[in-house]
C-alpha atoms as a PDB file:
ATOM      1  CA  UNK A   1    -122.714 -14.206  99.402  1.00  0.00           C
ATOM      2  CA  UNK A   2    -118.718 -15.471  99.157  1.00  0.00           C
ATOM      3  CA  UNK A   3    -116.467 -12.582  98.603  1.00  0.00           C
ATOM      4  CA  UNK A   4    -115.539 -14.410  95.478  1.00  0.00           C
ATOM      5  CA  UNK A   5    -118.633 -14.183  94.204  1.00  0.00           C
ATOM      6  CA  UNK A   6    -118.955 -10.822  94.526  1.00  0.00           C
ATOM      7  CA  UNK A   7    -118.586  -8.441  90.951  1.00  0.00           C
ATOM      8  CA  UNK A   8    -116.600  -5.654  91.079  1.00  0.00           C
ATOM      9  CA  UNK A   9    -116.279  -3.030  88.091  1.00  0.00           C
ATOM     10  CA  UNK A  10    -113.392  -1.158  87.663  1.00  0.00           C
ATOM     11  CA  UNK A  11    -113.041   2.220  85.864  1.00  0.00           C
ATOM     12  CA  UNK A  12    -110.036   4.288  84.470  1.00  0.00           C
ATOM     13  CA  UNK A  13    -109.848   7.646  83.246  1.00  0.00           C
ATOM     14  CA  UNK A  14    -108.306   6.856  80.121  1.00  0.00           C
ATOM     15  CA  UNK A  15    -106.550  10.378  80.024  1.00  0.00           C
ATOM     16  CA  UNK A  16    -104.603   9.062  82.753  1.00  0.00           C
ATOM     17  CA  UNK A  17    -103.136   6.119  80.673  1.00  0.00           C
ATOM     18  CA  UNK A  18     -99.480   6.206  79.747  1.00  0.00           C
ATOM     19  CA  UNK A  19     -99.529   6.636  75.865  1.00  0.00           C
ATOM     20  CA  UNK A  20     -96.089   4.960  75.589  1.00  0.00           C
ATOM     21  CA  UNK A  21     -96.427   1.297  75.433  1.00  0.00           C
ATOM     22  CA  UNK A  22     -94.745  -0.774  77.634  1.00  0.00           C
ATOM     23  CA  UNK A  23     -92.029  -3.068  76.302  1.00  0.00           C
ATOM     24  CA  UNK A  24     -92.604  -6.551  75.709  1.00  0.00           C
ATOM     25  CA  UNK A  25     -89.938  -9.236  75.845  1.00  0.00           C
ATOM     26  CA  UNK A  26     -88.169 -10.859  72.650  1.00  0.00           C
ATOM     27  CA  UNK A  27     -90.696 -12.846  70.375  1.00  0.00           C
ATOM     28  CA  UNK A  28     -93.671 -11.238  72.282  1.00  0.00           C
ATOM     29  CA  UNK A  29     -96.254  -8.686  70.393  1.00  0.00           C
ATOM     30  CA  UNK A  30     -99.638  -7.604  70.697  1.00  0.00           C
ATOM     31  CA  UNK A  31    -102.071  -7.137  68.130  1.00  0.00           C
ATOM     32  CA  UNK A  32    -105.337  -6.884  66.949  1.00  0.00           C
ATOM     33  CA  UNK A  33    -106.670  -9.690  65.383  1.00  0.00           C
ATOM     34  CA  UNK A  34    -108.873  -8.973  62.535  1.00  0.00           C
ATOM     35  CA  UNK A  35    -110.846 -11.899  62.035  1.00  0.00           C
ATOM     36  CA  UNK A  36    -111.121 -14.231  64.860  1.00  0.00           C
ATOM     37  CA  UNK A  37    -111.493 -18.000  64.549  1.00  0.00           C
ATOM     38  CA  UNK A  38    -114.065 -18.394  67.143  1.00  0.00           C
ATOM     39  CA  UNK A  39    -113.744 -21.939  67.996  1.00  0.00           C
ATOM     40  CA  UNK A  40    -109.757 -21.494  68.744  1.00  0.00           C
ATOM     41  CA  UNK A  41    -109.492 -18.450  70.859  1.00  0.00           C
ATOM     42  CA  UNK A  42    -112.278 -19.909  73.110  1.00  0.00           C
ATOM     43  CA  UNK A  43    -110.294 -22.460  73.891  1.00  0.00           C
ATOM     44  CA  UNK A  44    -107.484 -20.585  74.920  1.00  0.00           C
ATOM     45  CA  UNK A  45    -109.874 -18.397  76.824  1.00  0.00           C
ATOM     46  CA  UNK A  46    -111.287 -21.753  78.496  1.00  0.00           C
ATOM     47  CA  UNK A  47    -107.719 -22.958  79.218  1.00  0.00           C
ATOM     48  CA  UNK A  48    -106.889 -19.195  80.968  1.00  0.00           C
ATOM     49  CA  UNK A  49    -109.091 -19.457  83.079  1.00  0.00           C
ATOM     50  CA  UNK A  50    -109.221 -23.347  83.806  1.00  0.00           C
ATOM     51  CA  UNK A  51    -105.347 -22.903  85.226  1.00  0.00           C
ATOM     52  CA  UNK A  52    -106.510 -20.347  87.787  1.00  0.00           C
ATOM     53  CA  UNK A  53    -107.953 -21.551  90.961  1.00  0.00           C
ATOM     54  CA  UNK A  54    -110.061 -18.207  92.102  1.00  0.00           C
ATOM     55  CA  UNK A  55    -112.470 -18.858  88.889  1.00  0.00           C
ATOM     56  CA  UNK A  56    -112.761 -22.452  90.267  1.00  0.00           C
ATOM     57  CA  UNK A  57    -116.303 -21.250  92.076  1.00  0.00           C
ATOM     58  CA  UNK A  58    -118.531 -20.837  89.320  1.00  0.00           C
ATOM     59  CA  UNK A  59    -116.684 -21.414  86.677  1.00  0.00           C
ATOM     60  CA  UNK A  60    -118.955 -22.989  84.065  1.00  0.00           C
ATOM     61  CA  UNK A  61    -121.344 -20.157  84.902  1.00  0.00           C
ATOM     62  CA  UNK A  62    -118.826 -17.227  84.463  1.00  0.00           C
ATOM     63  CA  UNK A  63    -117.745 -18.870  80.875  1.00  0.00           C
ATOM     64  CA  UNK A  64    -121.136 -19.206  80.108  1.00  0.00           C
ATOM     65  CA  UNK A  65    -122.046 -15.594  80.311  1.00  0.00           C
ATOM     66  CA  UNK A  66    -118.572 -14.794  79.217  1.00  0.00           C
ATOM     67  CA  UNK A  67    -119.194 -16.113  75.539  1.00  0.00           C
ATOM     68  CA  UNK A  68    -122.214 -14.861  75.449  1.00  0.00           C
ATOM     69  CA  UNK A  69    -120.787 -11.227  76.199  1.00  0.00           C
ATOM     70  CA  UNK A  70    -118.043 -11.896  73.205  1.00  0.00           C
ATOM     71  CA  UNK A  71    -119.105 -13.992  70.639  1.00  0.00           C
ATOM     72  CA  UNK A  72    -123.030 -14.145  70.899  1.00  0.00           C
ATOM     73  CA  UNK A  73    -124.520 -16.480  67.472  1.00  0.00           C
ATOM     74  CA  UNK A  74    -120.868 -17.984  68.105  1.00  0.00           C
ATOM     75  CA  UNK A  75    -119.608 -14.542  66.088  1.00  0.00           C
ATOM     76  CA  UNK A  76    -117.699 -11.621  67.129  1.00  0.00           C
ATOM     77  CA  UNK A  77    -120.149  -8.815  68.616  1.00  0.00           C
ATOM     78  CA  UNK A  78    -120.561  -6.126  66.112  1.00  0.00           C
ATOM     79  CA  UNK A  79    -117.727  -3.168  66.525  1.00  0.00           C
ATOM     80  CA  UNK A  80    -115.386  -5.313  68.648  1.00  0.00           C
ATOM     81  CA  UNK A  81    -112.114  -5.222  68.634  1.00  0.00           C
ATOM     82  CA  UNK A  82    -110.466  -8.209  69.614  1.00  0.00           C
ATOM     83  CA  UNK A  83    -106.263  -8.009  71.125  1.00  0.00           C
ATOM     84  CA  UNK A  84    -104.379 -10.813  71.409  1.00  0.00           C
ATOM     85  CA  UNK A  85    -100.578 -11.120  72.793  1.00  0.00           C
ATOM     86  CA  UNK A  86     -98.717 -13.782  70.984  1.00  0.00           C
ATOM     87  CA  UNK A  87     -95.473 -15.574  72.226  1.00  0.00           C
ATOM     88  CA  UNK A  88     -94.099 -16.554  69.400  1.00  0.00           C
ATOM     89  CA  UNK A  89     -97.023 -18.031  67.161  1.00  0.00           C
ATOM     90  CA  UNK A  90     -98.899 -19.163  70.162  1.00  0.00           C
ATOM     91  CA  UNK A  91    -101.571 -16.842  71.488  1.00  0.00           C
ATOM     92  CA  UNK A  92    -100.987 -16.779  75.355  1.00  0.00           C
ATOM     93  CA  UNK A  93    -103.168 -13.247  76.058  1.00  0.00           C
ATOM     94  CA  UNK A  94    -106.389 -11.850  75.357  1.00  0.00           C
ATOM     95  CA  UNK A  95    -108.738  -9.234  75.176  1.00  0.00           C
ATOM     96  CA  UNK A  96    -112.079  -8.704  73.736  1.00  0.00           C
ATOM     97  CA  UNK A  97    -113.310  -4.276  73.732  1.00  0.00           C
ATOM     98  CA  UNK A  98    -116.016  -2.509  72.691  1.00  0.00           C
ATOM     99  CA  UNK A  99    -115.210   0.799  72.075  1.00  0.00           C
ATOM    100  CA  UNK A 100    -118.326   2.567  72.617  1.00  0.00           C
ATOM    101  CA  UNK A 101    -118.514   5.163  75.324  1.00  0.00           C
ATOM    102  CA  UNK A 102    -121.235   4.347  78.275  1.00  0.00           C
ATOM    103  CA  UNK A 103    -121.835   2.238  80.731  1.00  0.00           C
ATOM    104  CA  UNK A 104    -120.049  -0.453  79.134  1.00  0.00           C
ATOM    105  CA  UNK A 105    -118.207  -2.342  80.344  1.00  0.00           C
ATOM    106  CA  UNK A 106    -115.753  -1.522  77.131  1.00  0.00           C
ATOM    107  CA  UNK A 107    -113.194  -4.168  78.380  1.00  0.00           C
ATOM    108  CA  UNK A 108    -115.365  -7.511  77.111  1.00  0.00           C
ATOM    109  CA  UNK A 109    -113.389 -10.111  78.511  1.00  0.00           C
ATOM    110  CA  UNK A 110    -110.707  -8.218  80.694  1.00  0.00           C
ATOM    111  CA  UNK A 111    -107.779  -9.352  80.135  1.00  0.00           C
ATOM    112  CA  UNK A 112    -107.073 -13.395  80.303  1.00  0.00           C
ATOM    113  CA  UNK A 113    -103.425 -14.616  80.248  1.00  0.00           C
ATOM    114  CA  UNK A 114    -102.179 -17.902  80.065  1.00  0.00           C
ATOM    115  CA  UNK A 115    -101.347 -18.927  83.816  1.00  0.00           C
ATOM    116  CA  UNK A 116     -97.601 -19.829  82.627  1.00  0.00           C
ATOM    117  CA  UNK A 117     -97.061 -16.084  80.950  1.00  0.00           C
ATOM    118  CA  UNK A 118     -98.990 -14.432  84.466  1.00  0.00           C
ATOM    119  CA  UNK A 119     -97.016 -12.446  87.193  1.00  0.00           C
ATOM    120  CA  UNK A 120     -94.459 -11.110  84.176  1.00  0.00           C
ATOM    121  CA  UNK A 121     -96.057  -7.873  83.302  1.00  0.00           C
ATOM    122  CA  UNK A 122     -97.508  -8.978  80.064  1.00  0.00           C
ATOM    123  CA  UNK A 123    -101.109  -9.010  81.233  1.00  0.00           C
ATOM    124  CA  UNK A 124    -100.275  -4.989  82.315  1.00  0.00           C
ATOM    125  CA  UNK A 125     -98.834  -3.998  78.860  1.00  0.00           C
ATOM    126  CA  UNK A 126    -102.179  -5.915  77.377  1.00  0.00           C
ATOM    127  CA  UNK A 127    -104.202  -3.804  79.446  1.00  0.00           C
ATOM    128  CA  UNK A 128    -101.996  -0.754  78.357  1.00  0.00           C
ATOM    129  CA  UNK A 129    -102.779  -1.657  75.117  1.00  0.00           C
ATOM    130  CA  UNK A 130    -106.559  -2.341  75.338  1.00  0.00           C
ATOM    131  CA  UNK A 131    -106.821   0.913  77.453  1.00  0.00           C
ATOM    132  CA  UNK A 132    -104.507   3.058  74.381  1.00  0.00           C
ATOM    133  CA  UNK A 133    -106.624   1.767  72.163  1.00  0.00           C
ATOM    134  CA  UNK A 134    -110.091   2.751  73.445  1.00  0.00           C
ATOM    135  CA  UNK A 135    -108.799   6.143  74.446  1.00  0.00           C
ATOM    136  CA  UNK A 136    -107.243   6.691  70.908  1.00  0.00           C
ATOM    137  CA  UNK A 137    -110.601   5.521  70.040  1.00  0.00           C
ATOM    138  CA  UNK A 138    -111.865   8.471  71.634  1.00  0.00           C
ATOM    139  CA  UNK A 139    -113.266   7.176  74.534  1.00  0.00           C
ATOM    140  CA  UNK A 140    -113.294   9.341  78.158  1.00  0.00           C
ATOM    141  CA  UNK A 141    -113.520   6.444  80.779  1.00  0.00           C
ATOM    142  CA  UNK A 142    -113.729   2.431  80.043  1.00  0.00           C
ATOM    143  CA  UNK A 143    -115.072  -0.076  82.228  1.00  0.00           C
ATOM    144  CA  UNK A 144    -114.620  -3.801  83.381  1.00  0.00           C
ATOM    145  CA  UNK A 145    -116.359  -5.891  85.060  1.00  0.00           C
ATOM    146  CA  UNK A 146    -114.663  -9.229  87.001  1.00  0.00           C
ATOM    147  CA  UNK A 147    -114.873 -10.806  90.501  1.00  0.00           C
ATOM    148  CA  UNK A 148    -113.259  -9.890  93.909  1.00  0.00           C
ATOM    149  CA  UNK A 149    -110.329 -11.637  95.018  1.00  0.00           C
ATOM    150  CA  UNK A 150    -109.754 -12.735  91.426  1.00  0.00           C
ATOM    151  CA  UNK A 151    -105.776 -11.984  90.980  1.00  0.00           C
ATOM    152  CA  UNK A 152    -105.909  -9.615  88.231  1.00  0.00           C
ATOM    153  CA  UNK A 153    -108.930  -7.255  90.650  1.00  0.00           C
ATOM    154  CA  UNK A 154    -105.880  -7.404  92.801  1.00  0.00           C
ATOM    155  CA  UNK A 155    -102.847  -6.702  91.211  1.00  0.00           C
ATOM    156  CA  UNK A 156    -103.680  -5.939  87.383  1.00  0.00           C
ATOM    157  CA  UNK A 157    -106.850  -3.760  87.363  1.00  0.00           C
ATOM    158  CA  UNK A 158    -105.923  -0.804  89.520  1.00  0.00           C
ATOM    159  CA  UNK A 159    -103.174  -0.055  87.561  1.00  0.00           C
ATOM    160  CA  UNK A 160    -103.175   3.163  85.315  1.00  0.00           C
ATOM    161  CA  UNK A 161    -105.664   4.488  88.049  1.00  0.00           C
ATOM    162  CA  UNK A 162    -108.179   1.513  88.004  1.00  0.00           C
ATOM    163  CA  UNK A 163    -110.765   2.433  91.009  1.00  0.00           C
ATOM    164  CA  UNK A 164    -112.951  -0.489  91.714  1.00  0.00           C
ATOM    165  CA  UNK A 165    -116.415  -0.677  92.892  1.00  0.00           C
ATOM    166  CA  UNK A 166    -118.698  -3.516  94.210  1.00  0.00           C
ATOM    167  CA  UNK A 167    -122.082  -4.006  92.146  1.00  0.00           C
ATOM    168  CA  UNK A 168    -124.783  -4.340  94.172  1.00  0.00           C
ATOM    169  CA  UNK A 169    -126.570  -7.393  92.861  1.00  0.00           C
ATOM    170  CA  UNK A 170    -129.490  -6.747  94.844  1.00  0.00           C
ATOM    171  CA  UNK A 171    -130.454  -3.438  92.812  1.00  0.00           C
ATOM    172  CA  UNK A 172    -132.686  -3.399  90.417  1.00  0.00           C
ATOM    173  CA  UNK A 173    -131.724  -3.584  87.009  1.00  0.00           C
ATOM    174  CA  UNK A 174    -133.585  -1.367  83.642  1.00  0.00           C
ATOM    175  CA  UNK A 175    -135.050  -4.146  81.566  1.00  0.00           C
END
């Protein structure tokens, strides 16, 4: 198996998770969004990840499962919150939680950023937020789940403590 298609799951202690947000640059807020128009934020999600060459491998596969994970019947999942970061009117970031404690994972999506608004900090102050929220939530721990060698397994998920784990694949599963 390629190291890229290996899944990783990261953790945080969400005690650990600095309750002052981060700030955000001028025109630039994040927010949940109540009511989700399906059809429009999977788009965006498509085009997030169609800009980023280490989701080129198995792309249509990873999507696949991924709106199956978030909007299963082509709705919201029941109890999910859903963040968005907007620039301007335009939504450039997003993330999709569940917060239920368990298993999870309780970070949906992960967080997916426009490749033009990437490397700038705003994907960490959505995970700040995501992370805030689940712990104000009361939530102990939260989970995600992505692929090695993915940029934000490098750089954005072992911030605020993030510890990441293989999944061994080969394991079986509870039915």
């Amino acid at each position: 198996m390629s190291r890229f298609n290996k899944k990783i799951r990261f953790e945080w202690d969400l005690s650990k998770v600095p309750a002052l947000s981060l700030s955000l640059p001028p025109k630039h807020e994040i927010r949940i969004q109540p009511a989700p128009d399906v059809e429009n934020l999977w788009e965006g999600i498509q085009r997030a990840f169609l800009n980023e060459k280490a989701w080129m491998i198995g792309l249509e596969a990873h999507l696949d499962e991924l709106r199956k994970r978030i909007f299963p019947e082509g709705k919201p999942i029941a109890g999910m919150d859903f963040f968005v970061l907007l620039h301007g009117s335009r939504i450039v970031g997003y993330s999709a939680l569940l917060p239920i404690e368990g298993e999870g994972p309780q970070l949906l999506s992960g967080i997916i950023m426009d490749y033009e608004y990437q490397r700038r900090g705003l994907g960490l102050a959505l995970l700040q937020a995501s992370l805030r929220h689940l712990a104000d939530k009361g939530l102990e721990r939260a989970s995600v789940i992505t692929r090695e060698g993915v940029p934000a397994a490098r750089y954005l998920y072992p911030k605020f403590g993030g510890r990441g784990s293989v999944i061994d694949l080969s394991a079986p599963t509870a039915s």
